[in-house]
PDB file of N, CA and C in Angstrom:
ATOM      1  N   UNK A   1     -55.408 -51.814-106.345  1.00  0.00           N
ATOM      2  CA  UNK A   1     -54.251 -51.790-105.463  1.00  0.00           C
ATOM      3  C   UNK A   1     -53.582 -50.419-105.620  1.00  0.00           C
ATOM      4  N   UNK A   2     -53.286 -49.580-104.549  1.00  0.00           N
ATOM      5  CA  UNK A   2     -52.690 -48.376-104.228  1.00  0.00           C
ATOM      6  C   UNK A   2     -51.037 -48.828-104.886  1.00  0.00           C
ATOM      7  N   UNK A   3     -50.576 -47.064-105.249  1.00  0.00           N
ATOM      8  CA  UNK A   3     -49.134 -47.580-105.359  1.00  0.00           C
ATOM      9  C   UNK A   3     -48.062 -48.235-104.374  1.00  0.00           C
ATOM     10  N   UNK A   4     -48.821 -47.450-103.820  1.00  0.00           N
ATOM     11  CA  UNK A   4     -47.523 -48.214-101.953  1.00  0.00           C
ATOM     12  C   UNK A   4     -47.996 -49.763-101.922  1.00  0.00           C
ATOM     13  N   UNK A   5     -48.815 -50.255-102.445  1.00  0.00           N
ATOM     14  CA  UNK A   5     -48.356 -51.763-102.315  1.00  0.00           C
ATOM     15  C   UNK A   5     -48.081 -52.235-102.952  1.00  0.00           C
ATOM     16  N   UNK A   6     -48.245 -51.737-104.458  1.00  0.00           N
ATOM     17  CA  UNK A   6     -47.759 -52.188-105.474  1.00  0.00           C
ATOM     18  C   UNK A   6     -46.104 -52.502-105.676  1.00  0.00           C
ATOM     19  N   UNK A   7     -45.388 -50.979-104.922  1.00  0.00           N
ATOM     20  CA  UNK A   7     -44.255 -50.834-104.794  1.00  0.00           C
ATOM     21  C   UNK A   7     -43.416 -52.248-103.653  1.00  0.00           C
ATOM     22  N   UNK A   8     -45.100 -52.590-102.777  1.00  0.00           N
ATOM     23  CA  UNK A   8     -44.517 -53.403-101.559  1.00  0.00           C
ATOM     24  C   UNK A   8     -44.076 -54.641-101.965  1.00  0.00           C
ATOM     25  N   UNK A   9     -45.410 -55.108-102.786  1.00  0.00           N
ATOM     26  CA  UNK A   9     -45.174 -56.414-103.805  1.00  0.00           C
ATOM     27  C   UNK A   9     -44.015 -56.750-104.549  1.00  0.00           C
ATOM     28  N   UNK A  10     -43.483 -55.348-105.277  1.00  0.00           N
ATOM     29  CA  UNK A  10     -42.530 -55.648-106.123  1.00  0.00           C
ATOM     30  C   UNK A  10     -41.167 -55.632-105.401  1.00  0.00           C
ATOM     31  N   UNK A  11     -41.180 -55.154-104.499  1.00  0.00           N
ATOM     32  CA  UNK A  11     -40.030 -55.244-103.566  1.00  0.00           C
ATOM     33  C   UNK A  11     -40.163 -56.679-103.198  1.00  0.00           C
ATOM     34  N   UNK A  12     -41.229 -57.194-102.540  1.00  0.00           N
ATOM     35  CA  UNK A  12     -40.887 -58.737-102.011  1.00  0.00           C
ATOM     36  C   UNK A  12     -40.073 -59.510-103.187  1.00  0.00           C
ATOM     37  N   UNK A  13     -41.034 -59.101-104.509  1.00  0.00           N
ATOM     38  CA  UNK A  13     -40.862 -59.790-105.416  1.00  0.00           C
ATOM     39  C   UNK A  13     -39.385 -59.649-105.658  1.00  0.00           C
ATOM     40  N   UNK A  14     -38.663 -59.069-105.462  1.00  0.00           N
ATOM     41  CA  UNK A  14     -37.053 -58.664-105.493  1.00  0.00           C
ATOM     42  C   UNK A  14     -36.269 -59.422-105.065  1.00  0.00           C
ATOM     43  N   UNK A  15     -36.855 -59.092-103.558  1.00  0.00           N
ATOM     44  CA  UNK A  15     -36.275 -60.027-102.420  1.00  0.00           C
ATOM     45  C   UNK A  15     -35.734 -61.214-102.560  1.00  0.00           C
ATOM     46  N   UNK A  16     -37.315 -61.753-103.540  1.00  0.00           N
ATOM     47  CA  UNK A  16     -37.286 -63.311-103.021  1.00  0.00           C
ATOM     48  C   UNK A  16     -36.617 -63.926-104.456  1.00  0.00           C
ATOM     49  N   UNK A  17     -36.708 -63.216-105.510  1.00  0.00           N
ATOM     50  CA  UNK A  17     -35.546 -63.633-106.349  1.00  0.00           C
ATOM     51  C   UNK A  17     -34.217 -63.595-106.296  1.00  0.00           C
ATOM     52  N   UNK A  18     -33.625 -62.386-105.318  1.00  0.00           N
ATOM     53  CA  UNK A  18     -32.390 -62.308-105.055  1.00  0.00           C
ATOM     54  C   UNK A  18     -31.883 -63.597-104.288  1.00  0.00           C
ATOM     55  N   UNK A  19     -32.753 -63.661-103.587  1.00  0.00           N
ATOM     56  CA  UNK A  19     -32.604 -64.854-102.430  1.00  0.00           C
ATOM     57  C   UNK A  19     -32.282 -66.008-103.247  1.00  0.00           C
ATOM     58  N   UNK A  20     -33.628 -66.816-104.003  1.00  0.00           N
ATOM     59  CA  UNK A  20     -33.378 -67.588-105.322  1.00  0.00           C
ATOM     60  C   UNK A  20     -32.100 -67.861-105.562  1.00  0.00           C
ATOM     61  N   UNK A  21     -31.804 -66.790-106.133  1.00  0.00           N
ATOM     62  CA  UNK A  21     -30.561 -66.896-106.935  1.00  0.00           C
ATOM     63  C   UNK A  21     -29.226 -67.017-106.302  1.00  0.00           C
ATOM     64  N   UNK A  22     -29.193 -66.566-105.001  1.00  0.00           N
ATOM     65  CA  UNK A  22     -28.064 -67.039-104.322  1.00  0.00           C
ATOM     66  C   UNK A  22     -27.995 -68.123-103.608  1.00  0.00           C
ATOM     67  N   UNK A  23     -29.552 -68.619-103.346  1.00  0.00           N
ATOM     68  CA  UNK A  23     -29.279 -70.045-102.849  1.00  0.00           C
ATOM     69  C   UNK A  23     -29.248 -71.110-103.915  1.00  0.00           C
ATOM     70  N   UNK A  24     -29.376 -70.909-104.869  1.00  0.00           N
ATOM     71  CA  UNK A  24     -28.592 -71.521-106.416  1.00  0.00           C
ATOM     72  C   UNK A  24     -27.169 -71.777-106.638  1.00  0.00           C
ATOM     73  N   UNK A  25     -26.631 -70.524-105.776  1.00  0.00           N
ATOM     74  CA  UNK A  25     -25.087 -70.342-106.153  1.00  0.00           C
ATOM     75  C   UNK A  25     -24.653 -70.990-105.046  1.00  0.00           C
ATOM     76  N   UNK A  26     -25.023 -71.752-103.794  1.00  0.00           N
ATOM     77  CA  UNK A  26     -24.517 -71.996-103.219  1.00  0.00           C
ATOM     78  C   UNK A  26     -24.263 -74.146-102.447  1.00  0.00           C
ATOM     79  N   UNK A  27     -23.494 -73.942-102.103  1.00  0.00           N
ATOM     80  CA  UNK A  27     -23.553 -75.761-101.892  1.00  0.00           C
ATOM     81  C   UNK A  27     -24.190 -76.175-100.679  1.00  0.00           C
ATOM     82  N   UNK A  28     -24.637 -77.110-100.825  1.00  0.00           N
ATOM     83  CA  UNK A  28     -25.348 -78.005 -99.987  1.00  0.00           C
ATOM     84  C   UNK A  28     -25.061 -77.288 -99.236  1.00  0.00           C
ATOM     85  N   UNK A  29     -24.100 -77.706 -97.976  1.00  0.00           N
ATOM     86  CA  UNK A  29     -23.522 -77.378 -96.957  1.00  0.00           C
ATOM     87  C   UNK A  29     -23.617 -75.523 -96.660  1.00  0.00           C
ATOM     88  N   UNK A  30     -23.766 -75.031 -97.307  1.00  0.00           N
ATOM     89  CA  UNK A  30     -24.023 -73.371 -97.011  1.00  0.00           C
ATOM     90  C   UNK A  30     -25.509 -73.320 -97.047  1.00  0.00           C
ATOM     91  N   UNK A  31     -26.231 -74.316 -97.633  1.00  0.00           N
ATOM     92  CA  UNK A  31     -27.648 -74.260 -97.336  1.00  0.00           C
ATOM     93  C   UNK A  31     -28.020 -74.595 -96.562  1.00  0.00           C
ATOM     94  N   UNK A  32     -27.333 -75.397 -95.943  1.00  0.00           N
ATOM     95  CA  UNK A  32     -27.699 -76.289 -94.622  1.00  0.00           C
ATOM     96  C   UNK A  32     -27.727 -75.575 -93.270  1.00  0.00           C
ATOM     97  N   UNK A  33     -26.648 -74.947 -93.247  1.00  0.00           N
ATOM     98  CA  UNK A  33     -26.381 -73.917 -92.685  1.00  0.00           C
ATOM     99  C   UNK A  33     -27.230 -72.451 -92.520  1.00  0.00           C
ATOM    100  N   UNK A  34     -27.496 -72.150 -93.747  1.00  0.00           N
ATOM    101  CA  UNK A  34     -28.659 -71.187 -93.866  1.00  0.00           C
ATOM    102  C   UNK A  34     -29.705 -71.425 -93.164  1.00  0.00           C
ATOM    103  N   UNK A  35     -30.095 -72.741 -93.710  1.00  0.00           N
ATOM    104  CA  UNK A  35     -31.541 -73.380 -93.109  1.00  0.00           C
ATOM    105  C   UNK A  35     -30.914 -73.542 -91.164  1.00  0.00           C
ATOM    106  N   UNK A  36     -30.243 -73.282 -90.915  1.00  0.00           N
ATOM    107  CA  UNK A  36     -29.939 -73.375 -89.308  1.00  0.00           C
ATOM    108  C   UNK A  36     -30.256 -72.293 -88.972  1.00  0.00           C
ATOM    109  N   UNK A  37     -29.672 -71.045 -89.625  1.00  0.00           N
ATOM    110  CA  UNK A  37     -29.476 -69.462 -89.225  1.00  0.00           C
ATOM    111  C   UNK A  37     -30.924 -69.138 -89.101  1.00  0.00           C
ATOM    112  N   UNK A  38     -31.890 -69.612 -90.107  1.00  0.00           N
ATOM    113  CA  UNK A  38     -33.134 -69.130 -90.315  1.00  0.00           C
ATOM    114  C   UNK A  38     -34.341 -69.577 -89.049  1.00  0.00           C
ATOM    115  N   UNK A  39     -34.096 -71.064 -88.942  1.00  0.00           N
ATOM    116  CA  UNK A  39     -34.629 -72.269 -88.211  1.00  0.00           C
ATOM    117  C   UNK A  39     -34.339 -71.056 -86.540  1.00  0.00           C
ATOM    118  N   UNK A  40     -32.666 -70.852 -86.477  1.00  0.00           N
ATOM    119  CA  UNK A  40     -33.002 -69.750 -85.013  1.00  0.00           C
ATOM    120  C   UNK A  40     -33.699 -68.780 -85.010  1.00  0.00           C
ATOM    121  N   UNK A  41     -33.712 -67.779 -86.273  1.00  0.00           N
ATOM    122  CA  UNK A  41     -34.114 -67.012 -86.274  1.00  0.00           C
ATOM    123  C   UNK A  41     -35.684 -66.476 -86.058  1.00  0.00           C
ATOM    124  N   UNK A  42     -35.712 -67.814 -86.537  1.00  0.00           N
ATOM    125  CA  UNK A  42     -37.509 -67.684 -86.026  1.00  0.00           C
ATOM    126  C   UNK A  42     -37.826 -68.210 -84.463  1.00  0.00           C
ATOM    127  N   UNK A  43     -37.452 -68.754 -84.090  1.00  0.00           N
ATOM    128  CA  UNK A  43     -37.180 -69.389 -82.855  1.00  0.00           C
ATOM    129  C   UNK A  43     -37.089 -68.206 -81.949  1.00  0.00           C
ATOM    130  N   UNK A  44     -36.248 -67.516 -81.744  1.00  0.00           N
ATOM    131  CA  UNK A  44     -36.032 -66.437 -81.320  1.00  0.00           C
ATOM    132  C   UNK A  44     -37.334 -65.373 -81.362  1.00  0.00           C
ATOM    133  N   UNK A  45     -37.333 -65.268 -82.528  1.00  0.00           N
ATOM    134  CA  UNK A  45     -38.421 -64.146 -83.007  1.00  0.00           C
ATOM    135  C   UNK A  45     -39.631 -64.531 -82.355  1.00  0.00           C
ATOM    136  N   UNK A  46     -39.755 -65.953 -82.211  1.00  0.00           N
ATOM    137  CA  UNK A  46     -41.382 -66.636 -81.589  1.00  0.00           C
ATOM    138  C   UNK A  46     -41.016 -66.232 -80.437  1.00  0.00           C
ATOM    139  N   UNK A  47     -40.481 -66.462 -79.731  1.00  0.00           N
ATOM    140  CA  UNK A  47     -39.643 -66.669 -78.343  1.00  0.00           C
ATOM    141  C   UNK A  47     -40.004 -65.438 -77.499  1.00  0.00           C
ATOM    142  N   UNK A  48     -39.501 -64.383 -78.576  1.00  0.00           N
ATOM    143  CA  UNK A  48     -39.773 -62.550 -78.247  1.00  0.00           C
ATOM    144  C   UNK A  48     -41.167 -62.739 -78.206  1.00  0.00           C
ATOM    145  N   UNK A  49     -42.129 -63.691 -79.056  1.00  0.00           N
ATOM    146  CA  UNK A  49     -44.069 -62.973 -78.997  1.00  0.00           C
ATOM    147  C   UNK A  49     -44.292 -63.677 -77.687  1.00  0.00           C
ATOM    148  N   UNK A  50     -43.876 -64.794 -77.549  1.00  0.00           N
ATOM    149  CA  UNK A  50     -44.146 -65.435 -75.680  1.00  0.00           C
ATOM    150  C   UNK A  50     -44.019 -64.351 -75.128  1.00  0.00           C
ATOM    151  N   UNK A  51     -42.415 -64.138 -75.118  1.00  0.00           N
ATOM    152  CA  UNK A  51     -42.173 -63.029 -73.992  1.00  0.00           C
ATOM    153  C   UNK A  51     -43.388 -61.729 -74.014  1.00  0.00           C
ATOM    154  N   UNK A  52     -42.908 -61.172 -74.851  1.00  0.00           N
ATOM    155  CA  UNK A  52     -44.838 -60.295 -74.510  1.00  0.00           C
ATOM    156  C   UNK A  52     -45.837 -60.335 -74.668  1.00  0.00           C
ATOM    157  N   UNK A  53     -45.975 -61.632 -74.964  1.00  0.00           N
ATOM    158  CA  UNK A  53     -47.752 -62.295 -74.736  1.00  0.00           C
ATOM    159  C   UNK A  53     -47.973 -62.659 -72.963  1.00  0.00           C
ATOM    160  N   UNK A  54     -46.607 -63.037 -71.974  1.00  0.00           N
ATOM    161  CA  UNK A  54     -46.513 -63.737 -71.078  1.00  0.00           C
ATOM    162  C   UNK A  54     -45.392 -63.088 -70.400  1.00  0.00           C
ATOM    163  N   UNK A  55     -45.803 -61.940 -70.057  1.00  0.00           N
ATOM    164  CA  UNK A  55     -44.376 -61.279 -69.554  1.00  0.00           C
ATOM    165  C   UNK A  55     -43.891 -61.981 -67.660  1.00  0.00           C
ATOM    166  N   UNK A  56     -45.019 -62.841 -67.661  1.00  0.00           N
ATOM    167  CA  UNK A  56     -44.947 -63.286 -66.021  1.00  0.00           C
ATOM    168  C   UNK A  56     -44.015 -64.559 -66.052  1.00  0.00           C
ATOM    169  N   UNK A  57     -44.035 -65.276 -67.472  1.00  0.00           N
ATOM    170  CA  UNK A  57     -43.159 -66.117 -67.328  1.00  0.00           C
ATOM    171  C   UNK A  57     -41.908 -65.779 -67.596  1.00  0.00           C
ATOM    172  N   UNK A  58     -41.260 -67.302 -66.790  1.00  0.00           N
ATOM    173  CA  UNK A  58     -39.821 -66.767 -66.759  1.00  0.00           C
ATOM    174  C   UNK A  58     -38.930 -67.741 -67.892  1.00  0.00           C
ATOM    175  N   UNK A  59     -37.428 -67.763 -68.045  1.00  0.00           N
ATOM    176  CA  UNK A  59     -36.678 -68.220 -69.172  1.00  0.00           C
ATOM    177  C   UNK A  59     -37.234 -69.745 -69.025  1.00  0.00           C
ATOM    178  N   UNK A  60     -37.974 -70.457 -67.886  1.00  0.00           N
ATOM    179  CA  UNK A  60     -37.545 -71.987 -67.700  1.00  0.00           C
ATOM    180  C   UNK A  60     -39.132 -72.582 -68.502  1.00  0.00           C
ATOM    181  N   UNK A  61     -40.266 -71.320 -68.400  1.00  0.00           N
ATOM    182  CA  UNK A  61     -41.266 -72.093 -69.554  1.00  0.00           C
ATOM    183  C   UNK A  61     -41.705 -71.040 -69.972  1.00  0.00           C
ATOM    184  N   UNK A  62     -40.995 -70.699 -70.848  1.00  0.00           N
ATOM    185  CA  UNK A  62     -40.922 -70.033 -71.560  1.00  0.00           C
ATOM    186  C   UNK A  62     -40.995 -71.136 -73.379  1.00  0.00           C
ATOM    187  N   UNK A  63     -40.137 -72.234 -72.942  1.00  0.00           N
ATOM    188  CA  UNK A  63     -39.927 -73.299 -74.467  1.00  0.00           C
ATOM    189  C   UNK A  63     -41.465 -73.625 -74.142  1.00  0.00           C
ATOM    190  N   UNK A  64     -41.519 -74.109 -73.408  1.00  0.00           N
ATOM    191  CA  UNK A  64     -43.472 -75.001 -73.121  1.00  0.00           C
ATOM    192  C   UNK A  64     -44.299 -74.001 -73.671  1.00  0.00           C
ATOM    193  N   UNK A  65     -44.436 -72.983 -73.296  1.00  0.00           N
ATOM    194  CA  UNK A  65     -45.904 -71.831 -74.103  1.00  0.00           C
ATOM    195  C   UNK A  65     -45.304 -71.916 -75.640  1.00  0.00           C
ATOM    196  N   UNK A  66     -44.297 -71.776 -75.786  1.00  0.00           N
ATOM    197  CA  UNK A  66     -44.022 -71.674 -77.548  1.00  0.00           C
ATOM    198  C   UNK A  66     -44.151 -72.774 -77.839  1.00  0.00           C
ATOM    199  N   UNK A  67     -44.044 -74.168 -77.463  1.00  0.00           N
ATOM    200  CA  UNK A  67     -44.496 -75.432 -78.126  1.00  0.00           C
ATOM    201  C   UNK A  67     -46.220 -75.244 -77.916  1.00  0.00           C
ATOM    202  N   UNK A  68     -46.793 -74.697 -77.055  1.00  0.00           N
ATOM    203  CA  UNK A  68     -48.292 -74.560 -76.892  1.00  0.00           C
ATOM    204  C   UNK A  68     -48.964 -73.697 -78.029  1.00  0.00           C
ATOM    205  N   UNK A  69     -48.205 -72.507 -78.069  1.00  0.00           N
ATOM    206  CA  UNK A  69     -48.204 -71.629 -78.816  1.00  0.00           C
ATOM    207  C   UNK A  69     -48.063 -72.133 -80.259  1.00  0.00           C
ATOM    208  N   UNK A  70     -47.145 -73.048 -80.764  1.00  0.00           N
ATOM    209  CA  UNK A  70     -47.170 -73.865 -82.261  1.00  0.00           C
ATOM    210  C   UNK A  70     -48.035 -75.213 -82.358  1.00  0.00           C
ATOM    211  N   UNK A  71     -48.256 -75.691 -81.218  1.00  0.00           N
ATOM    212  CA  UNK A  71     -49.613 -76.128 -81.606  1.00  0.00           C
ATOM    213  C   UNK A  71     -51.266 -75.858 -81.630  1.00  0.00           C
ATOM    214  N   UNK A  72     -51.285 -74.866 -80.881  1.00  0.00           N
ATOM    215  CA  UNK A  72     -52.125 -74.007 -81.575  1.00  0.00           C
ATOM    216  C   UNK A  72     -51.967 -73.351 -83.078  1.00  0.00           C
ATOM    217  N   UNK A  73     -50.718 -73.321 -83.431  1.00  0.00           N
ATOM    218  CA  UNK A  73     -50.890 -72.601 -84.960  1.00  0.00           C
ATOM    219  C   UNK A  73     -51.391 -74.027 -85.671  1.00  0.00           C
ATOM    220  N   UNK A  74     -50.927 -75.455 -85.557  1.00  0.00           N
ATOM    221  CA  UNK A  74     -50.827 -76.338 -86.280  1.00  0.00           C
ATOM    222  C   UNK A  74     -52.358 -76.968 -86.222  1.00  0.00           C
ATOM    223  N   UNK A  75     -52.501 -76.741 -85.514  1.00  0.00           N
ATOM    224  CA  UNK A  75     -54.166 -77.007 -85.501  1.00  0.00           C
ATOM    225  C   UNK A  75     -55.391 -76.131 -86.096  1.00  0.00           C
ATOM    226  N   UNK A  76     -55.117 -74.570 -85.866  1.00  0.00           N
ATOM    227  CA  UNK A  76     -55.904 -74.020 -87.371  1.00  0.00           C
ATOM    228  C   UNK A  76     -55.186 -74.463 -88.171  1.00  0.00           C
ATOM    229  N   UNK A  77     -53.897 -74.702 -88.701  1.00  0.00           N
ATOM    230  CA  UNK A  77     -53.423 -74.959 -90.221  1.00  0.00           C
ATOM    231  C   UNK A  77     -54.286 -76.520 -90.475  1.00  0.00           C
ATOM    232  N   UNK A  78     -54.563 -77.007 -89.620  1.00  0.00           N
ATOM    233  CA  UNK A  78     -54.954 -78.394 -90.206  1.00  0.00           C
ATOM    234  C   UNK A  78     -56.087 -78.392 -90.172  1.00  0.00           C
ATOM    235  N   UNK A  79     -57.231 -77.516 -89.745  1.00  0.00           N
ATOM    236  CA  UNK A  79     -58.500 -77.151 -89.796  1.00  0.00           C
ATOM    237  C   UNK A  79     -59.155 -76.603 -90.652  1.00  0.00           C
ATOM    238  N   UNK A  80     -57.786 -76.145 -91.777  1.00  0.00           N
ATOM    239  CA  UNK A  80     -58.023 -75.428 -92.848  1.00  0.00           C
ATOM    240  C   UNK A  80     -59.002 -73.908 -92.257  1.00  0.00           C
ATOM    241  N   UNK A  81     -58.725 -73.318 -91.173  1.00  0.00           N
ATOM    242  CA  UNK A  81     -59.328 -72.034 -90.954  1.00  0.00           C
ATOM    243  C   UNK A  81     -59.244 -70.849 -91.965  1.00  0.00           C
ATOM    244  N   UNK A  82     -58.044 -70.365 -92.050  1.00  0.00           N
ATOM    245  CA  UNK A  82     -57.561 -69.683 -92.936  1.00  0.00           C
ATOM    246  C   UNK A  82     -56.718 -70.253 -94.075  1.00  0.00           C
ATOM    247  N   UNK A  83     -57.113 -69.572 -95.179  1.00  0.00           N
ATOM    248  CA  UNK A  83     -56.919 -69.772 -96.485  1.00  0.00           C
ATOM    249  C   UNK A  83     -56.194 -68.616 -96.689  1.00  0.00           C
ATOM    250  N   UNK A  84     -55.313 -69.070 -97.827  1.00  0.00           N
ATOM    251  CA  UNK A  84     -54.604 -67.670 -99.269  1.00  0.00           C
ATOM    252  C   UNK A  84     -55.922 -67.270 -99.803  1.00  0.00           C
ATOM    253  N   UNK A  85     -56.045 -66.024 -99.887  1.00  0.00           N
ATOM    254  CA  UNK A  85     -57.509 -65.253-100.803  1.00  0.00           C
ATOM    255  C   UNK A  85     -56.282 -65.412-102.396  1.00  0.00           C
ATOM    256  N   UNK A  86     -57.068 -65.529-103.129  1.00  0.00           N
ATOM    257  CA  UNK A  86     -57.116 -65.825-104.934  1.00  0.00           C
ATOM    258  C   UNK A  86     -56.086 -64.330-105.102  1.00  0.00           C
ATOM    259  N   UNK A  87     -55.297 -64.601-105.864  1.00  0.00           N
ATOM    260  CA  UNK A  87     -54.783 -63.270-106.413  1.00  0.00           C
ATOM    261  C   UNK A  87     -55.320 -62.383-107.226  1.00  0.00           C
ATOM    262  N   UNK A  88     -55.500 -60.541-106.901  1.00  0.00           N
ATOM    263  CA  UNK A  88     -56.285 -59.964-107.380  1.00  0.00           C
ATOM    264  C   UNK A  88     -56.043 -59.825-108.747  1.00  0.00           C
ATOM    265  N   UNK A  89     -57.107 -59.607-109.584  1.00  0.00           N
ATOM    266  CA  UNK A  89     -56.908 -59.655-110.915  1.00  0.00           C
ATOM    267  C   UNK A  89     -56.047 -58.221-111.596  1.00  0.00           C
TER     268      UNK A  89
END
């Protein structure tokens, strides 16, 4: 592994402890909440790959290709297509 990913890794690895640790510090109810902020956020973010996967459609099915669009993901996930590769030694 090159340094630039090494550096990339350890940054996630940062990340996701910082994260950890503040959703530790926080109550139910601010998690709940979190888990809303996030839940749009991806929503959105999917929303944007329709839009330029399908620039012909318009706002009204636009939800239908992204439910098409996640069941297609859910169906390789349950096909077991792709796998996590083993962590390098």
């Amino acid at each position: 592994m090159n340094d630039q990913a090494l550096n990339l890794d350890q940054m996630q690895d940062q990340i996701f402890r910082e994260r950890v640790l503040r959703a530790r510090g926080m109550t139910e109810a601010e998690r709940f909440n979190e888990t809303l902020e996030l839940i749009e956020t991806a929503y959105v973010a999917m929303s944007g790959f329709v839009s330029m996967n399908h620039p012909e459609a318009d706002e009204a099915s636009q939800p239908a290709l992204l439910h098409q669009h996640i069941a297609r993901l859910r169906r390789i996930e349950d096909r077991h297509l792709f796998t996590s590769a083993p962590a390098a030694a």
